[in-house]
Protein backbone atom coordinates (compact mmCIF):
# COMPACT_ATOMS: atom_id res chain seq x y z
CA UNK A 1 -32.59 40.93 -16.29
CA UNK A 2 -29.49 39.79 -17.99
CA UNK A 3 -27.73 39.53 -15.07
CA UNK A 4 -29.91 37.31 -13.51
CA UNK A 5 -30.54 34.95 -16.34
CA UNK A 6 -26.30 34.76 -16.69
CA UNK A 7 -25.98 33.42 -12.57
CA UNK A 8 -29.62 31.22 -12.97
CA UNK A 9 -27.30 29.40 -16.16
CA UNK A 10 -24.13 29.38 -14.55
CA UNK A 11 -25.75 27.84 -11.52
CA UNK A 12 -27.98 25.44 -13.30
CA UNK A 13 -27.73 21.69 -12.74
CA UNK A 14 -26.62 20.56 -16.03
CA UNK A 15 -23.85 23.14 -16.00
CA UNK A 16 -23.15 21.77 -12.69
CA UNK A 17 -23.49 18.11 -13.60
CA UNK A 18 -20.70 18.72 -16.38
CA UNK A 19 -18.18 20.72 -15.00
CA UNK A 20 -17.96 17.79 -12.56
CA UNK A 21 -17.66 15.25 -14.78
CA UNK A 22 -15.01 16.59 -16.90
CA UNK A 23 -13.10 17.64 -13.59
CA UNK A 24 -13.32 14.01 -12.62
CA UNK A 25 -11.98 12.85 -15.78
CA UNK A 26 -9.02 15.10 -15.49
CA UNK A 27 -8.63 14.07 -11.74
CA UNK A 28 -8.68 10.08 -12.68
CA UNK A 29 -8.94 9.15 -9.13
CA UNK A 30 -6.36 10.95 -7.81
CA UNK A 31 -3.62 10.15 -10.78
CA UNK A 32 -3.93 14.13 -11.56
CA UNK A 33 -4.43 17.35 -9.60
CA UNK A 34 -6.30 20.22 -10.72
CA UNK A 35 -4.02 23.28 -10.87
CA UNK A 36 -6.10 25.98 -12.36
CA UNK A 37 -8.74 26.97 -14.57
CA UNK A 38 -9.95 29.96 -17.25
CA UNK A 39 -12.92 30.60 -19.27
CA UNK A 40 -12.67 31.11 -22.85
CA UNK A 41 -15.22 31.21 -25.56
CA UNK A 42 -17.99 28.73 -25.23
CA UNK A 43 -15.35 26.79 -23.33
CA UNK A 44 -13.19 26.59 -19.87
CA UNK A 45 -9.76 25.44 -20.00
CA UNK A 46 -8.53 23.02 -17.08
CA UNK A 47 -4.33 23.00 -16.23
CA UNK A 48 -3.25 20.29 -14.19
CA UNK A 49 -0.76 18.48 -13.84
CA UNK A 50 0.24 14.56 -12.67
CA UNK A 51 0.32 13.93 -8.98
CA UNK A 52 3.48 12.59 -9.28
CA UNK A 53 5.19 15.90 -10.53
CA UNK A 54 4.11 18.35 -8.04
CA UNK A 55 7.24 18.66 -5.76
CA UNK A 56 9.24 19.48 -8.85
CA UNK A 57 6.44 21.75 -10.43
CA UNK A 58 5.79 23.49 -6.84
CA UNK A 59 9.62 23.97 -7.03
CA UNK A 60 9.21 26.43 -9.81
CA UNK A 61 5.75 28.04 -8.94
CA UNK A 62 5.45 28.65 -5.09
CA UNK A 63 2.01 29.43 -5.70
CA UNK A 64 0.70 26.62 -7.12
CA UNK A 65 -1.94 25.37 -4.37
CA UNK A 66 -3.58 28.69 -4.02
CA UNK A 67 -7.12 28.52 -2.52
CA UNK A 68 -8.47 30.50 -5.67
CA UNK A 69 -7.04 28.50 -8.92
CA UNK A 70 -8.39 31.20 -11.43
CA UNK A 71 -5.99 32.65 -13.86
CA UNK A 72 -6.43 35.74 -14.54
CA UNK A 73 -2.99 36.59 -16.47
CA UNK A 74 -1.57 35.28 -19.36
CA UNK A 75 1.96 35.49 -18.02
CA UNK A 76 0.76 33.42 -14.78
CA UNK A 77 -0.93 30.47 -17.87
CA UNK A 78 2.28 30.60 -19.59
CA UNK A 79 4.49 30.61 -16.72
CA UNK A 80 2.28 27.42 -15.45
CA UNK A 81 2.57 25.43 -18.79
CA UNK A 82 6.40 26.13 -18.54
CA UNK A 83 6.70 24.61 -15.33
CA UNK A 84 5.39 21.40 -16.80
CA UNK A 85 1.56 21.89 -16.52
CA UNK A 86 -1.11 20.27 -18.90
CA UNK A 87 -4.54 21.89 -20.43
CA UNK A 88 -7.66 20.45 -21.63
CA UNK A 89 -10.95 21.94 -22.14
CA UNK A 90 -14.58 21.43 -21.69
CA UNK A 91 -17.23 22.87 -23.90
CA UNK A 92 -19.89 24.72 -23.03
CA UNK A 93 -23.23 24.79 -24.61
CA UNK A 94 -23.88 28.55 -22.60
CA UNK A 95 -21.95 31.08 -21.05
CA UNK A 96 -21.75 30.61 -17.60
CA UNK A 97 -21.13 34.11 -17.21
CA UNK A 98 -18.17 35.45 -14.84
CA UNK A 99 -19.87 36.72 -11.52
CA UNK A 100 -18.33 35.97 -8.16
CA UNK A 101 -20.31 33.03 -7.61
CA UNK A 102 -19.42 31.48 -10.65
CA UNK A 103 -15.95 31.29 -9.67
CA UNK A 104 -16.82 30.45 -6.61
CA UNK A 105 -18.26 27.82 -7.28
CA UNK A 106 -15.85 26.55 -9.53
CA UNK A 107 -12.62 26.98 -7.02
CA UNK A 108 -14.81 25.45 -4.63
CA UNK A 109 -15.68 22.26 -7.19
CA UNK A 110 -11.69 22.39 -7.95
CA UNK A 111 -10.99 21.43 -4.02
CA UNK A 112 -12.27 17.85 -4.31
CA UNK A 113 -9.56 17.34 -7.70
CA UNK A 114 -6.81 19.17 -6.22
CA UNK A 115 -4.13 19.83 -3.05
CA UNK A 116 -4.76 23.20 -1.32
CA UNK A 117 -2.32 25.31 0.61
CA UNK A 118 -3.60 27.41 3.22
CA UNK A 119 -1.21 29.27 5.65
CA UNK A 120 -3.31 29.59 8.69
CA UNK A 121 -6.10 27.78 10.14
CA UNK A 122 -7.47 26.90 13.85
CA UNK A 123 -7.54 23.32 14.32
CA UNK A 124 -9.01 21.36 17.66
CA UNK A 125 -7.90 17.98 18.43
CA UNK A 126 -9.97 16.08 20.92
CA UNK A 127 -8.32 13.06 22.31
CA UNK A 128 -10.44 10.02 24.39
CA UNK A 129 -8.30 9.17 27.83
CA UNK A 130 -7.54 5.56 28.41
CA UNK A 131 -9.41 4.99 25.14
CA UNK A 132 -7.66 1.34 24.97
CA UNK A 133 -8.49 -0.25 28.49
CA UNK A 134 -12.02 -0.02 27.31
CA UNK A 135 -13.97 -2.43 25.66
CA UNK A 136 -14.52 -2.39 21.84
CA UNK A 137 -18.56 -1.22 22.67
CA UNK A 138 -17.42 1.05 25.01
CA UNK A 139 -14.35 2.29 22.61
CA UNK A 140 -17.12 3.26 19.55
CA UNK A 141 -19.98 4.23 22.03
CA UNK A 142 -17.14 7.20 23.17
CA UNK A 143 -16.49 7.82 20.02
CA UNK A 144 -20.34 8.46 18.74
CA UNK A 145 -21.23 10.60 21.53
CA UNK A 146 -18.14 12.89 21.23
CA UNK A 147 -18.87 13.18 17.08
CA UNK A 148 -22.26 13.68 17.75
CA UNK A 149 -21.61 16.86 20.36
CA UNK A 150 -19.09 17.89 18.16
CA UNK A 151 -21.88 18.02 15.55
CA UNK A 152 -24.49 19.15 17.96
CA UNK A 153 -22.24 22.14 18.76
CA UNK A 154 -21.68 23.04 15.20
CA UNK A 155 -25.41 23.28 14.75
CA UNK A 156 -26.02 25.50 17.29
CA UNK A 157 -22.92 27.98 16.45
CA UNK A 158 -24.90 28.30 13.05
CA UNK A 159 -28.03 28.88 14.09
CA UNK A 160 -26.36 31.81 16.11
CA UNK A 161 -25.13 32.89 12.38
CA UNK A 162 -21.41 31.69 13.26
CA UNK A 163 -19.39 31.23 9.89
CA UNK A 164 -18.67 27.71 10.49
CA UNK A 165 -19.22 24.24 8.46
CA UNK A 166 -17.33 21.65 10.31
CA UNK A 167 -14.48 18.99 8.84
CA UNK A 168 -13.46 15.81 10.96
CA UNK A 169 -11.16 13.00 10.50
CA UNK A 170 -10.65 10.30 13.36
CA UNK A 171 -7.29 9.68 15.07
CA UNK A 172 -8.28 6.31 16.06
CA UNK A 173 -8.87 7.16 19.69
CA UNK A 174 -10.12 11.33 18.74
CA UNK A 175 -11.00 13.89 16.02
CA UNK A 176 -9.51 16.59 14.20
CA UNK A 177 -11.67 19.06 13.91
CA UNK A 178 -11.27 22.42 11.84
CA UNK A 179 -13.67 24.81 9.61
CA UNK A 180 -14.40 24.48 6.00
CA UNK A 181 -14.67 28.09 6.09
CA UNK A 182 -11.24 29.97 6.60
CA UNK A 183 -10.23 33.59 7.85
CA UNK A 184 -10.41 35.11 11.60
CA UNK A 185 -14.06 34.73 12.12
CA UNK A 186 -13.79 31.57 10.96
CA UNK A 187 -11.28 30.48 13.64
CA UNK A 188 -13.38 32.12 16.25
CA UNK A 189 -16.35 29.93 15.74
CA UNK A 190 -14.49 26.85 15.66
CA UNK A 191 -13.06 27.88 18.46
CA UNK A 192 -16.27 28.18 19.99
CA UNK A 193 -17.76 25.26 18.56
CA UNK A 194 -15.12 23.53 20.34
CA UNK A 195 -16.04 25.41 23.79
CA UNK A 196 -19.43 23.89 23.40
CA UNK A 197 -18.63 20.77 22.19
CA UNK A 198 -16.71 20.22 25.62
CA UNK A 199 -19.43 21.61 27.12
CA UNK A 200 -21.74 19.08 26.11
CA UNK A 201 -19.46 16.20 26.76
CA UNK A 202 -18.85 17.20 30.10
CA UNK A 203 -22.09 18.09 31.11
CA UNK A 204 -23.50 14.72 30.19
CA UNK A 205 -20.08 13.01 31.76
CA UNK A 206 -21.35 14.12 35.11
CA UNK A 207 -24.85 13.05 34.46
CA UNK A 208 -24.00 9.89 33.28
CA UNK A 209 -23.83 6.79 35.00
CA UNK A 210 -21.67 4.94 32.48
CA UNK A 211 -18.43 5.07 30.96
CA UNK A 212 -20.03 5.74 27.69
CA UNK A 213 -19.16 9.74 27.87
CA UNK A 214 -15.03 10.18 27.33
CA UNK A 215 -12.36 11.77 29.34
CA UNK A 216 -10.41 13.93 27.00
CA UNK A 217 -8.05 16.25 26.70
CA UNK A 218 -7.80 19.16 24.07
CA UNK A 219 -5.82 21.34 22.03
CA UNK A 220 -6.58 24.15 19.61
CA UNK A 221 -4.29 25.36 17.30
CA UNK A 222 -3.59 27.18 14.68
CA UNK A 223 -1.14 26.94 11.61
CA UNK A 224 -0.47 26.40 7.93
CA UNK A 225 -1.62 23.05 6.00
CA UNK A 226 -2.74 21.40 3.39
CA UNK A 227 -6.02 20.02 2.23
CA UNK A 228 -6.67 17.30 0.07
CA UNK A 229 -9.35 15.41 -0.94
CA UNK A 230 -10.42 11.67 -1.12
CA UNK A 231 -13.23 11.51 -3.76
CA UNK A 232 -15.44 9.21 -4.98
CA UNK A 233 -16.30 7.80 -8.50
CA UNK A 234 -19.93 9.00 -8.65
CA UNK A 235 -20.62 12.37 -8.46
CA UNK A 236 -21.29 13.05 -4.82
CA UNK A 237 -20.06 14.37 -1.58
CA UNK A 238 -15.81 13.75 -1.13
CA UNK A 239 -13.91 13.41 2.07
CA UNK A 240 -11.36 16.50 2.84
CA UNK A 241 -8.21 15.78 4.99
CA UNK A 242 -5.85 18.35 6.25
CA UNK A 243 -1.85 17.60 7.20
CA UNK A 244 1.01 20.13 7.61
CA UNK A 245 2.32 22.02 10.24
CA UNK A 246 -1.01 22.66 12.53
CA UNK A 247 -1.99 18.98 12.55
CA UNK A 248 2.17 17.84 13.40
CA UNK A 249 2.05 20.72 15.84
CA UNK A 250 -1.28 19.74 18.01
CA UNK A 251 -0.68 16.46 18.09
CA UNK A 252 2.74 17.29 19.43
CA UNK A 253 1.18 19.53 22.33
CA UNK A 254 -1.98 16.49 23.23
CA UNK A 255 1.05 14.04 23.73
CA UNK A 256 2.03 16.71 26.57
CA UNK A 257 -1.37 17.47 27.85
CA UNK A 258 -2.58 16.40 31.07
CA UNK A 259 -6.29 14.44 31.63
CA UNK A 260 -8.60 16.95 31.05
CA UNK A 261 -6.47 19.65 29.62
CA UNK A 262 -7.34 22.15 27.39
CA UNK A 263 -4.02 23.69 25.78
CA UNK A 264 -4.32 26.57 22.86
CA UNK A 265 -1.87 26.97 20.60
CA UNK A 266 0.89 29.70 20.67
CA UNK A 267 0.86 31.45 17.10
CA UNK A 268 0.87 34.86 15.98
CA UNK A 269 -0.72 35.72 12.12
CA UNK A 270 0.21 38.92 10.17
CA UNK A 271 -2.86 41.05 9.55
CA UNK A 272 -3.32 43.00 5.90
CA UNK A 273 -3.90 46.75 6.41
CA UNK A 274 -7.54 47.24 4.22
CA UNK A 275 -8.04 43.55 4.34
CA UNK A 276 -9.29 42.91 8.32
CA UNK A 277 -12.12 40.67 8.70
CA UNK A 278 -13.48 42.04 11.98
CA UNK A 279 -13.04 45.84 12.93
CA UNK A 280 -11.77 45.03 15.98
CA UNK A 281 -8.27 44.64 14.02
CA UNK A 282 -8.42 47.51 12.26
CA UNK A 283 -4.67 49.34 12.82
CA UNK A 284 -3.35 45.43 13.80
CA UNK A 285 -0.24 44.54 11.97
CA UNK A 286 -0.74 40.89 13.86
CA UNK A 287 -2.99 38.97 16.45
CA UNK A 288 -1.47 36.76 18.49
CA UNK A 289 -3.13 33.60 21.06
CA UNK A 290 -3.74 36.05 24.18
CA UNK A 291 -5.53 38.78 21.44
CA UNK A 292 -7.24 35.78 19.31
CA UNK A 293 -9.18 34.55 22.74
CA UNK A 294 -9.97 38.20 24.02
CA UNK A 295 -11.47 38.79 20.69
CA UNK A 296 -13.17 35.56 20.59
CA UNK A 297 -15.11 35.90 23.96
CA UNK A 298 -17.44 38.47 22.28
CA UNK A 299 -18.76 35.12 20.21
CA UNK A 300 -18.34 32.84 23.23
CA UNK A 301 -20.84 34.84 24.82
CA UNK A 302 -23.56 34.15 22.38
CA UNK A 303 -23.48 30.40 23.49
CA UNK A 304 -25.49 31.61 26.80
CA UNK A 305 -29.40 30.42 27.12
CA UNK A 306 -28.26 27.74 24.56
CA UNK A 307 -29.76 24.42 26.02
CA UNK A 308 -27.56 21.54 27.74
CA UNK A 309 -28.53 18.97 29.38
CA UNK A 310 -30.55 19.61 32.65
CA UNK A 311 -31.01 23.37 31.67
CA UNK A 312 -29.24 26.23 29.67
CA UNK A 313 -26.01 27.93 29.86
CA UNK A 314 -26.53 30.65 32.04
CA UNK A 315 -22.41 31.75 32.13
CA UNK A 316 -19.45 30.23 29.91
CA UNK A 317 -16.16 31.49 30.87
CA UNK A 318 -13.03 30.53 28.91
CA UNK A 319 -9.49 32.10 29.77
CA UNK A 320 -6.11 31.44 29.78
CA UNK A 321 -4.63 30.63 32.90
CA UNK A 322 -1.35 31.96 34.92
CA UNK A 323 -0.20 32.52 38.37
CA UNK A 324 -1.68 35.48 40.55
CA UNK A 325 0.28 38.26 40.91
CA UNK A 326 -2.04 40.40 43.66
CA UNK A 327 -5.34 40.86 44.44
CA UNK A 328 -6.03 42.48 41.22
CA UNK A 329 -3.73 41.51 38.92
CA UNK A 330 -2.66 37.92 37.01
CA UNK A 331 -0.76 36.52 34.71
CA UNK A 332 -0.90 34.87 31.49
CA UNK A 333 1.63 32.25 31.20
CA UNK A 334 3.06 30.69 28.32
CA UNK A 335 4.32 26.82 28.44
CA UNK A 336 7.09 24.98 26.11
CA UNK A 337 6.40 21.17 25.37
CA UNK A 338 9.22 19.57 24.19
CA UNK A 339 8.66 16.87 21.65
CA UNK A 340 10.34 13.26 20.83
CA UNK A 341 12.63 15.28 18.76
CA UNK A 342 13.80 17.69 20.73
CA UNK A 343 11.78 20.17 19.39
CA UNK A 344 9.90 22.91 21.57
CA UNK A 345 5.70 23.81 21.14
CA UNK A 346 4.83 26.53 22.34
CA UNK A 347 1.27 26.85 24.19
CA UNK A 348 -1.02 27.84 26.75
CA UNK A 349 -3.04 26.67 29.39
CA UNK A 350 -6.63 27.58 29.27
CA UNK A 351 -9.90 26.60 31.69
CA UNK A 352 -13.28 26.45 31.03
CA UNK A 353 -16.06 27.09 33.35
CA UNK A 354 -19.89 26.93 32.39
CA UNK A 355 -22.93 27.87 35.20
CA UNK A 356 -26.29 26.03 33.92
CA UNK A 357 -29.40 27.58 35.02
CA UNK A 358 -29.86 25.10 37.36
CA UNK A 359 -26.69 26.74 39.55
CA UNK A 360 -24.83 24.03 38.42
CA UNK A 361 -21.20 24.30 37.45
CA UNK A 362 -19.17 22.46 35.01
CA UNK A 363 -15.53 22.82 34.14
CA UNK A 364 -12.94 21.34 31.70
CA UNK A 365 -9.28 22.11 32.09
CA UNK A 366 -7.03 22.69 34.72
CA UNK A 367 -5.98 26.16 36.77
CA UNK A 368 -2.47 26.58 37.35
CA UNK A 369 -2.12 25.22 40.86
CA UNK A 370 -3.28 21.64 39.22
CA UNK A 371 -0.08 21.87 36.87
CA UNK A 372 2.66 20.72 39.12
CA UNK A 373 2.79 17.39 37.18
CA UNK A 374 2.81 19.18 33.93
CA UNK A 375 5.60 18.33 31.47
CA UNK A 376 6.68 21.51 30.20
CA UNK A 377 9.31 24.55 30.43
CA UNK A 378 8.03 28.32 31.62
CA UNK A 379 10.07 31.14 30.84
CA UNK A 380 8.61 33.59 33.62
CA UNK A 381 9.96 36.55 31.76
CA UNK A 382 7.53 36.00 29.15
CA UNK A 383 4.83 36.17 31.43
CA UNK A 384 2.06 38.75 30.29
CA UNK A 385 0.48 40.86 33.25
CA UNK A 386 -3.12 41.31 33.28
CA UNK A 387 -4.71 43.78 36.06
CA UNK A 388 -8.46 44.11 36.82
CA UNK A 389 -9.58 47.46 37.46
């Protein structure tokens, strides 16, 4: 019984209701970030730090934007208020007791105050063709039917029971799209919310008799960022943004990409032995693209009998592409963009096919033979051989 009344207090309202007000205090609209937290008696002490100093202070502690801000040591508190660091603290009228949830709750409430590092994450980017030749009701009638099948696909991928809570900011003319959740599983369903979000779009685009559905093009990758919030004065709901390396990265490749291309992302992420996600990468040291999308096509195939337009999925296919080597056997090819810089992304071309129960067939991105306009270096010895039995 304790237990219980320690987590119904520690998730009450009120405690709620103050914890955010004092973190918004110490934020001050942005003037302050929110480096980490501790409980003490009847109290919980806040260190952060001015906005101003954290190159210098990140200098000093390379693990300063940490997803979970708890501190647990005192040589990690000391070593933080040595680097420059402030504290403050908020009473408590009750002990909000130190369960998991608790501090989830409160590294989750510390997000909106704060900058957050997080070294790998899948991120989509959807970009609208020839967005500027069209009108100005043309240009935001494209962009509210692509949000709202982005949306549409995120609420069917959790009522399959998909880990997934979408984020989206607009690049004028697209989205970027990526998971509020983080981890493996997490990647695979917005990889697959992205699969059905094309779906969608292009199922409608060839029922349509308007322009009103968008061309695109697409790229998912994956990569390191950061996350930052832009909150508002009243307690509320706040507005997360991502940049770093994925976001720089994908838009690099979608400069590259061809109309109605759908490029993924060449990455490779180091997997913790005790700490996998999925047992599928139990004994991995790594996953890499090719492994990432043969993993995720046990998920991809939950998306059949969901309902499009004119029917239901009946088949969804999704694969990287490559040249055929025989009758049973292809390859997996991997493609070098080369940015304004001189700089080379790596990536690879994938296609998407999708049988409705009405025999109809839909398809977004391009096969291999449809590349020959395609902007980008192939080193064939890196070619990956995959035989059918």
């Amino acid at each position: 019984m304790a237990s219980e009344t320690v987590q119904r207090v520690s998730l009450s309202h009120q405690v709620r209701s103050d914890l955010d007000k004092a973190f918004r205090r110490v934020w001050g609209l942005g003037a302050n970030l929110i480096i980490g937290w501790r409980l003490l008696p009847h109290s919980l002490e806040i260190v952060y730090l001015s906005s101003f100093d954290l190159p210098k202070v990140a200098k000093l502690q390379s693990e300063l934007l940490k997803p979970n801000r708890q501190i647990t040591s005192e040589k990690e508190y000391h070593a933080l208020v040595k680097a420059g660091c402030k504290l403050t603290k908020v009473s408590l009228t009750s002990d909000i007791g130190r369960e998991e949830n608790t501090v989830n709750y409160i590294n989750n409430s510390i997000r909106n105050f704060t900058v957050t590092h997080y070294p790998c994450r899948a991120v989509a980017l959807f970009d609208m063709v020839s967005f500027s030749i069209h009108s100005p009701f043309q240009q935001i009638t494209q962009i509210s039917v692509l949000s709202h099948y982005i949306r549409l696909a995120e609420r069917r991928c959790q009522m399959l029971g998909m880990p997934i809570k979408l984020c989206m900011t607009t690049t004028g003319d697209g989205f970027y799209v990526w998971n509020n959740y983080e981890g493996i599983a997490a990647d695979i369903a917005l990889y697959n919310a992205t699969i059905l979000a094309l779906t969608y779009n292009y199922v409608s685009r060839d029922l349509a008799t308007t322009q009103s559905v968008p061309r695109l093009r697409c790229v998912i990758h994956f990569g390191s960022h950061y996350e930052y919030y832009q909150g508002s004065t009243e307690e509320g709901q706040s507005s997360a943004f991502i940049v770093g390396d994925v976001t720089v990265n994908a838009a690099r490749l979608i400069s590259g990409a061809m109309t109605n291309q759908l490029l993924v992302g060449s990455y490779s992420r180091d997997i913790d032995a005790g700490n996998e996600e999925l047992s599928e990468l139990v004994g991995l040291t790594s996953l890499e693209t090719p492994s990432f999308l043969a993993l995720a096509q046990n998920e991809t195939r939950k998306l059949i009998e969901l309902p499009i337009p004119g029917g239901k999925i009946e088949d969804i296919k999704a694969f990287l592409t490559g040249p055929k080597v025989s009758a049973n056997a292809f390859t997996i090819r991997k493609y070098y963009i080369t940015d304004k810089h001189g700089l080379e992304h790596g990536c690879y071309n994938a296609k998407l096919t999708v049988t409705s129960s009405s025999g109809d067939k839909v398809s977004f991105g391009l096969l291999d033979k449809d590349l020959e306009k395609f902007k980008a270096r192939v080193d064939e010895d890196e070619d990956i051989v995959i035989r059918i039995r």
